[in-house]
C-alpha atoms as a PDB file:
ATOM      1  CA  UNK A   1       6.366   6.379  10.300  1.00  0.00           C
ATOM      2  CA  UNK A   2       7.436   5.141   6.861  1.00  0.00           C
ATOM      3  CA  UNK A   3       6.422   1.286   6.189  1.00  0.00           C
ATOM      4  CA  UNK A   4       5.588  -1.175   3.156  1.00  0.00           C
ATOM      5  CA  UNK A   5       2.088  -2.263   2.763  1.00  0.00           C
ATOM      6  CA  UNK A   6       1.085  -4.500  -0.485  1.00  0.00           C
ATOM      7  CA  UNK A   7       4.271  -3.253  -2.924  1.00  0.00           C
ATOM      8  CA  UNK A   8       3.844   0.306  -1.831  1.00  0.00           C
ATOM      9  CA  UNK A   9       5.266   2.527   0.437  1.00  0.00           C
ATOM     10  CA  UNK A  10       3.357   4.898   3.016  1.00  0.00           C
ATOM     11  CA  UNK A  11       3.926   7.207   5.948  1.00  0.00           C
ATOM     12  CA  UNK A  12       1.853   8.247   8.402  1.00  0.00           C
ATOM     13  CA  UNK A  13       2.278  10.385  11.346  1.00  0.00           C
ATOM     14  CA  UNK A  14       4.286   9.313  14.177  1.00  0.00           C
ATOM     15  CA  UNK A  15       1.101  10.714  16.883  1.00  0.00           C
ATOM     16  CA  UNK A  16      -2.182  10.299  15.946  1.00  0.00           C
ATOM     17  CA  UNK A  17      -5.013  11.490  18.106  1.00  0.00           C
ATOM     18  CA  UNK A  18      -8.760   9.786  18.133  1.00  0.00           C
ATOM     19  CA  UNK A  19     -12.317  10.661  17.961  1.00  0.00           C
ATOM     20  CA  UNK A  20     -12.086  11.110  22.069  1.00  0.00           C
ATOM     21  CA  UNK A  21      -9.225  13.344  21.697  1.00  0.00           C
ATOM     22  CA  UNK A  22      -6.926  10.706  22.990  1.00  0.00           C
ATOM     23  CA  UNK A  23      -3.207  10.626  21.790  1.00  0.00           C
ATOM     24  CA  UNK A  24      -1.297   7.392  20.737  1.00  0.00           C
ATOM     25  CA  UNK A  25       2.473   6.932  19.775  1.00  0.00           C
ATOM     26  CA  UNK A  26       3.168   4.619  17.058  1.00  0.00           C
ATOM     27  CA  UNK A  27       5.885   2.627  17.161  1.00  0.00           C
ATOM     28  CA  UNK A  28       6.279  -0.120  15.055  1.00  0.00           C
ATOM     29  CA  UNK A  29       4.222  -2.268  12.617  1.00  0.00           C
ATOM     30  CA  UNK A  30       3.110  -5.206  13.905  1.00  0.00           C
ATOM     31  CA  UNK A  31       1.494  -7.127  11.173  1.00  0.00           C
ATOM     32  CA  UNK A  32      -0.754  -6.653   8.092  1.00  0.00           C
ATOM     33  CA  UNK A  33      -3.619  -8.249   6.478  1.00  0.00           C
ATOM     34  CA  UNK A  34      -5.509  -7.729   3.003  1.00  0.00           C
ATOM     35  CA  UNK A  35      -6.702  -4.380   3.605  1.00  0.00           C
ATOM     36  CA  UNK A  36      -4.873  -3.459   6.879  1.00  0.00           C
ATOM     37  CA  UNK A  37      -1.829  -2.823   9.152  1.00  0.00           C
ATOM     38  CA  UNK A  38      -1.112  -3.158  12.665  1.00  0.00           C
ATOM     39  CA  UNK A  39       0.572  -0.839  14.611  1.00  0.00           C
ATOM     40  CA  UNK A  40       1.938  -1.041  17.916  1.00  0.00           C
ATOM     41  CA  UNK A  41       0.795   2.335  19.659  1.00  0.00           C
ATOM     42  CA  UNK A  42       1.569   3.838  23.124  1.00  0.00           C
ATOM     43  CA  UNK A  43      -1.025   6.382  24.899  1.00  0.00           C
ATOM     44  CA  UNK A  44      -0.102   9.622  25.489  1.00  0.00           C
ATOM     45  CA  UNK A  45      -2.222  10.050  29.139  1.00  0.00           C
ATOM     46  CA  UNK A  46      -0.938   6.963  30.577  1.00  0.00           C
ATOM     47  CA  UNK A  47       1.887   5.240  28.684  1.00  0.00           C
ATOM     48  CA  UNK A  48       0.196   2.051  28.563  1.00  0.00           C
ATOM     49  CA  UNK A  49       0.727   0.184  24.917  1.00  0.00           C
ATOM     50  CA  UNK A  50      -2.041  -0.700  22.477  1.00  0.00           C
ATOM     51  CA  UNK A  51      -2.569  -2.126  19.266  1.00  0.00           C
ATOM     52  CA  UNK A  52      -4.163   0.161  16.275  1.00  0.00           C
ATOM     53  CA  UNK A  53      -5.407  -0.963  13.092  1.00  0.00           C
ATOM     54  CA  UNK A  54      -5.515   1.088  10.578  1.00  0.00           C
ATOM     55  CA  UNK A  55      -7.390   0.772   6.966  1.00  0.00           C
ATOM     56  CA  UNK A  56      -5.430   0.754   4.331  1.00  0.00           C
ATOM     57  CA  UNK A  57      -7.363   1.431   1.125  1.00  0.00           C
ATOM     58  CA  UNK A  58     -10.192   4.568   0.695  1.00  0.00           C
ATOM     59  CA  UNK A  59     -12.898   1.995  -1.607  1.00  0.00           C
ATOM     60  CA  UNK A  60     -15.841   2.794  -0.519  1.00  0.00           C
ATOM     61  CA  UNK A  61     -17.217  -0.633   0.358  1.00  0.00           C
ATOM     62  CA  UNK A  62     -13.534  -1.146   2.229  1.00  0.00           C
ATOM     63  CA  UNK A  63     -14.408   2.283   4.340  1.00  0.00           C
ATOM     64  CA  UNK A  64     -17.709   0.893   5.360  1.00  0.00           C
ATOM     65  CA  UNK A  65     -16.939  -2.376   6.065  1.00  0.00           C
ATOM     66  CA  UNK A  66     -14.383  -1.034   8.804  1.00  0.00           C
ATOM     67  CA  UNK A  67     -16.693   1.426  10.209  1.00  0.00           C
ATOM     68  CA  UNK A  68     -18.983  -1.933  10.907  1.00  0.00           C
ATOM     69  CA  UNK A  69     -16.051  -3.300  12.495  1.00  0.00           C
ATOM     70  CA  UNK A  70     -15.319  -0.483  14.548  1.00  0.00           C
ATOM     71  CA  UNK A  71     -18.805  -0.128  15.887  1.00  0.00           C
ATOM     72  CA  UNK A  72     -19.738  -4.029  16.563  1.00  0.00           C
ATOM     73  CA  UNK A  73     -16.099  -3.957  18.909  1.00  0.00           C
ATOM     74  CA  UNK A  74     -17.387  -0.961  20.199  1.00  0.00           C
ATOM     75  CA  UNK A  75     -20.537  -2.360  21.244  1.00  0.00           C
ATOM     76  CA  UNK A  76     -18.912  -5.829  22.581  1.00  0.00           C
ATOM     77  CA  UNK A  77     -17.624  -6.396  26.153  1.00  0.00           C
ATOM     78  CA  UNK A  78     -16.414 -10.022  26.729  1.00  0.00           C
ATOM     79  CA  UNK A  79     -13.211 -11.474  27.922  1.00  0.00           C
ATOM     80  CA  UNK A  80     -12.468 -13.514  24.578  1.00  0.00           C
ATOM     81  CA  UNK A  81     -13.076 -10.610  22.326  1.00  0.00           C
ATOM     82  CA  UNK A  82     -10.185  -8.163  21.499  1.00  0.00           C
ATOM     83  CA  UNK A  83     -11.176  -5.351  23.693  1.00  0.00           C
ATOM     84  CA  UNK A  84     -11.742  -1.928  22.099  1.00  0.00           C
ATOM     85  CA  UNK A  85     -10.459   1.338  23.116  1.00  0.00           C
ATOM     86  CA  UNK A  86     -11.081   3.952  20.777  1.00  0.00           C
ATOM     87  CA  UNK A  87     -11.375   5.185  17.039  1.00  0.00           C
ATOM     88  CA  UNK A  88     -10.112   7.871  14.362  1.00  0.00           C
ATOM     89  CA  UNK A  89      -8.740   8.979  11.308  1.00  0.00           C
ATOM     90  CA  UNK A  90      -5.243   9.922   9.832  1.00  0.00           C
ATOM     91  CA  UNK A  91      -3.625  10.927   7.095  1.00  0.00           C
ATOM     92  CA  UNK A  92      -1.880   8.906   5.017  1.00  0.00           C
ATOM     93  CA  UNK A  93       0.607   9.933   2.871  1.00  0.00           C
ATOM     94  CA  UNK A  94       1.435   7.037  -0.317  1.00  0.00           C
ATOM     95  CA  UNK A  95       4.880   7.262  -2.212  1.00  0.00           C
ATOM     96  CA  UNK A  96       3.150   6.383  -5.632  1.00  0.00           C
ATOM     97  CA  UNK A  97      -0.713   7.524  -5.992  1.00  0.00           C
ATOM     98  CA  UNK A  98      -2.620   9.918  -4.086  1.00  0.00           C
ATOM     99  CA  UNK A  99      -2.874  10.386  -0.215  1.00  0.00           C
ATOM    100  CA  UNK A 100      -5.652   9.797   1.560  1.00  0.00           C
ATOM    101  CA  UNK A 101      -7.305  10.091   4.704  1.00  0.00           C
ATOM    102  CA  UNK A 102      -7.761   6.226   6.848  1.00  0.00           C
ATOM    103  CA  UNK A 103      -9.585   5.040   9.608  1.00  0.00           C
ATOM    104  CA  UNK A 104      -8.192   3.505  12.538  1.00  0.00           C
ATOM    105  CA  UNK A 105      -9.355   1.473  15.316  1.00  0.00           C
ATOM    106  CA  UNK A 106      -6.714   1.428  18.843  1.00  0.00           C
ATOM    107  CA  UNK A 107      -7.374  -2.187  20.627  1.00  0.00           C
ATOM    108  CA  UNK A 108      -6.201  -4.063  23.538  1.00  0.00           C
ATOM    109  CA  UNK A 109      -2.184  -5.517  22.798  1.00  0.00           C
ATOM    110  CA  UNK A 110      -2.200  -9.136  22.443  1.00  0.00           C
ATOM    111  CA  UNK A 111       0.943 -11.066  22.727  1.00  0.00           C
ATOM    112  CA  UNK A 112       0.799 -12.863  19.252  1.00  0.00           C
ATOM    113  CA  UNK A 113      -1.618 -14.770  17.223  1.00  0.00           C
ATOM    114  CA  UNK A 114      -3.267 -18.456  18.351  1.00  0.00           C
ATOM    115  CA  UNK A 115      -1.074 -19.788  15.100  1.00  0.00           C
ATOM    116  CA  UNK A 116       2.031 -18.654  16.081  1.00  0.00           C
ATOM    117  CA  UNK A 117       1.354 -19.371  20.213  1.00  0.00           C
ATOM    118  CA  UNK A 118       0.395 -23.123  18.221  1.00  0.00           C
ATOM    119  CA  UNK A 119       3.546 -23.222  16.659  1.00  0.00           C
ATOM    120  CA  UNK A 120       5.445 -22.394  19.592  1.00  0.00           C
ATOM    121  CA  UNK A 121       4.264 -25.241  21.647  1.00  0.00           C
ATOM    122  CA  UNK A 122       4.674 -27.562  18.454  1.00  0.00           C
ATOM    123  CA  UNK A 123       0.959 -28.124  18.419  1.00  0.00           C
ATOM    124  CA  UNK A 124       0.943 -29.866  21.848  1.00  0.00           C
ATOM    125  CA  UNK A 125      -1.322 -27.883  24.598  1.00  0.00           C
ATOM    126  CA  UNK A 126      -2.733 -29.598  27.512  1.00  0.00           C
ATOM    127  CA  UNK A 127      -6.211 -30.214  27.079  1.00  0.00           C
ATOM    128  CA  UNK A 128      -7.629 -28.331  30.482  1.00  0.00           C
ATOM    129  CA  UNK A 129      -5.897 -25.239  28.453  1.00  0.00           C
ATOM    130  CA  UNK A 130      -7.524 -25.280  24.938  1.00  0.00           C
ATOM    131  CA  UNK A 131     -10.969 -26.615  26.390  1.00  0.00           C
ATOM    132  CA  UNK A 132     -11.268 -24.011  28.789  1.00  0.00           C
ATOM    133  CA  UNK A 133     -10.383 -21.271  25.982  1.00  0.00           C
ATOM    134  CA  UNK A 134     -12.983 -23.119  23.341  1.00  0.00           C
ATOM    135  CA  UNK A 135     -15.194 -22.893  25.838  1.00  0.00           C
ATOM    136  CA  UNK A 136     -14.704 -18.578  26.268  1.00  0.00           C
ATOM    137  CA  UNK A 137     -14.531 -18.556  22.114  1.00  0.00           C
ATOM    138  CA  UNK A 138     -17.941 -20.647  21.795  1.00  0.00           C
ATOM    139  CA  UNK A 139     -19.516 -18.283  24.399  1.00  0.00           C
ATOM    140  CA  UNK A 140     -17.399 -14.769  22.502  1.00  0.00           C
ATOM    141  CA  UNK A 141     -19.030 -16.206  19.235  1.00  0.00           C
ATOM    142  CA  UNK A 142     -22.551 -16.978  20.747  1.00  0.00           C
ATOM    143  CA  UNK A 143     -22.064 -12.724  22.145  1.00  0.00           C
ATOM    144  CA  UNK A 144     -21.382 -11.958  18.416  1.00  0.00           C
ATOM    145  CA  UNK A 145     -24.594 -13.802  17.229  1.00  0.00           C
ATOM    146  CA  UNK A 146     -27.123 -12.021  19.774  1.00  0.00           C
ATOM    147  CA  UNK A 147     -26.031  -8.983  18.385  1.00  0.00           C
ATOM    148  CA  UNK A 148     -26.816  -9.639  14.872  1.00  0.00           C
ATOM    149  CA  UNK A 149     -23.469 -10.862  13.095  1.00  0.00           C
ATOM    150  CA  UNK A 150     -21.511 -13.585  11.814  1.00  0.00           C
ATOM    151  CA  UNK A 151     -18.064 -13.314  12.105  1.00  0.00           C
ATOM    152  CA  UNK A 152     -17.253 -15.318   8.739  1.00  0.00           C
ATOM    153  CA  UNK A 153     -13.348 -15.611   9.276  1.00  0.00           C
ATOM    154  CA  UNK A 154     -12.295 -17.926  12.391  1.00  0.00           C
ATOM    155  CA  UNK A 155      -9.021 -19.596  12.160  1.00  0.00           C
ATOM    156  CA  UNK A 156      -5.267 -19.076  14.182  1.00  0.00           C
ATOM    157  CA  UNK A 157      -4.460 -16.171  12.674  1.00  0.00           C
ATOM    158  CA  UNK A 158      -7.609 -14.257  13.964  1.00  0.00           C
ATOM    159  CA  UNK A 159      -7.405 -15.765  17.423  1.00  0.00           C
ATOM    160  CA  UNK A 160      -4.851 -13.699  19.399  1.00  0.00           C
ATOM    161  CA  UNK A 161      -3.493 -14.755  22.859  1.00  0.00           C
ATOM    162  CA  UNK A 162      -3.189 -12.429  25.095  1.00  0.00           C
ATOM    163  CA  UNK A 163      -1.638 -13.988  29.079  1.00  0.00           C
ATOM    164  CA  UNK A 164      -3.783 -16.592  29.614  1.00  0.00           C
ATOM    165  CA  UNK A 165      -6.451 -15.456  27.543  1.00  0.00           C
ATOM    166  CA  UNK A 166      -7.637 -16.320  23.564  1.00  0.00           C
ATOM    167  CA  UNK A 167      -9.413 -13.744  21.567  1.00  0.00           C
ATOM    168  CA  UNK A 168     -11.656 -13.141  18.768  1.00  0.00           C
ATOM    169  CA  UNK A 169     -10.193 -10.485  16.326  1.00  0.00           C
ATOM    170  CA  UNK A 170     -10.323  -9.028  12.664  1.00  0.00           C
ATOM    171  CA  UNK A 171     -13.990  -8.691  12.339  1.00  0.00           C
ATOM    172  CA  UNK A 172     -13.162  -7.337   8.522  1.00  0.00           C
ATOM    173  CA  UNK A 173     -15.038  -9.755   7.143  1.00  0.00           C
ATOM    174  CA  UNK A 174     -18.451  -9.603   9.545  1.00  0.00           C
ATOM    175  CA  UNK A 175     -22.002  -9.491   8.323  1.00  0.00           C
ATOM    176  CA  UNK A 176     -24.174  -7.516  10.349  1.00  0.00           C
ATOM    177  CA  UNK A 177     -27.817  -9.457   9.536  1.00  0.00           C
ATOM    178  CA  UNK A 178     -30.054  -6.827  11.002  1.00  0.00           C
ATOM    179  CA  UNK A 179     -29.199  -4.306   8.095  1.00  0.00           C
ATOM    180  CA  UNK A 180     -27.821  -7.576   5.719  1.00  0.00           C
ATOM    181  CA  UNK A 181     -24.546  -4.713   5.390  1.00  0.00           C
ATOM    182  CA  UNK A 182     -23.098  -7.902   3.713  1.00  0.00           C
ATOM    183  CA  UNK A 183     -20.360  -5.683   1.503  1.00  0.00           C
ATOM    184  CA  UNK A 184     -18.352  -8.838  -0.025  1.00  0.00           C
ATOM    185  CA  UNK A 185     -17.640  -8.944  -3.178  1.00  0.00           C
ATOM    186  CA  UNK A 186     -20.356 -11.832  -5.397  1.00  0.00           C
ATOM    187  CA  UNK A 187     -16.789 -13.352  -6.420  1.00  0.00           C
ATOM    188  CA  UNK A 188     -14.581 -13.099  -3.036  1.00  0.00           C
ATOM    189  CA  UNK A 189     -14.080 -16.310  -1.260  1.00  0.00           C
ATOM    190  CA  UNK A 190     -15.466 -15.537   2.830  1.00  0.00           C
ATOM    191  CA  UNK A 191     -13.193 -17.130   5.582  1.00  0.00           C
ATOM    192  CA  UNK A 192     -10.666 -18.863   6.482  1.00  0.00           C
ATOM    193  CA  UNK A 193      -8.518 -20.132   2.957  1.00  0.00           C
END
């Protein structure tokens, strides 16, 4: 698959298969952020769609970072946290510059983001909605903070909606306190802008 990511062109392969030997189908980007893109995927076994993430830059710190990411989903099991399904690496193949291998993460499929779902409903939901999903985010951020991290980046964009349910995602920019694996740059801004 051939897309645009940050005023360069990539490709990588149409079926990628994970650490657990599972196979996904991509089949279209679904969004991007600063250091990755979103793919929608489509498992091999049972046809059932997915979402994979995959990093988009080899820097070392950038590499890291997402392998904390991978591993705190990995470890988390609550209904307002994007549910994860498995892990890997690909190939990537850039137009200008040299290829390189990237990690990806395969996640539950939300529908689209809390901004856009916002947007959508011109910014008017029904309180019994919104307090009932605070409530699940408040107890999917108190989960995070027994297990030793700080999600640093809440806002729309990183709350997906998924049926009737509002999720935690992107935990790119997540300090893990028990090793301090804080890997932000001194001068980059944390959270939401």
């Amino acid at each position: 698959m051939r897309f645009s990511f940050s005023k360069n062109t990539y490709q990588i392969p149409d079926q990628i298969l994970s650490h657990s030997d599972a196979s996904y189908f991509i089949e279209e980007q679904q969004d991007r952020g600063g250091h990755a893109a979103v793919f929608k995927c489509v498992s091999e076994e049972d046809g059932e769609p997915y979402a994979v993430k995959v990093l988009m830059s080899p820097v070392e710190k950038k590499v890291q970072r997402f392998a904390n990411e991978a591993s705190l989903l990995s470890s988390i099991n609550h209904p307002h946290i994007i549910k994860y399904i498995d892990s890997g690496q690909l190939d990537v193949r850039k137009d200008r510059g040299a290829d390189f291998s990237a990690q990806f993460i395969v996640m539950e499929l939300a529908e689209k983001s809390l901004e856009t779902y916002l947007k959508e409903k011109n910014f008017q939901i029904e309180p019994t909605e919104y307090l009932a999903q605070l409530r699940g985010l408040a107890d999917a951020l108190s989960k995070i903070h027994s297990l030793g991290a700080l999600h640093r980046d809440i806002k729309p964009s990183n709350i997906l909606v998924n049926n009737d349910r509002w999720l935690i995602s992107d935990f790119g920019l997540c300090r893990i306190i028990e090793n301090d694996s804080d890997l932000t740059l001194l001068e980059r801004q944390v959270g939401p802008r």
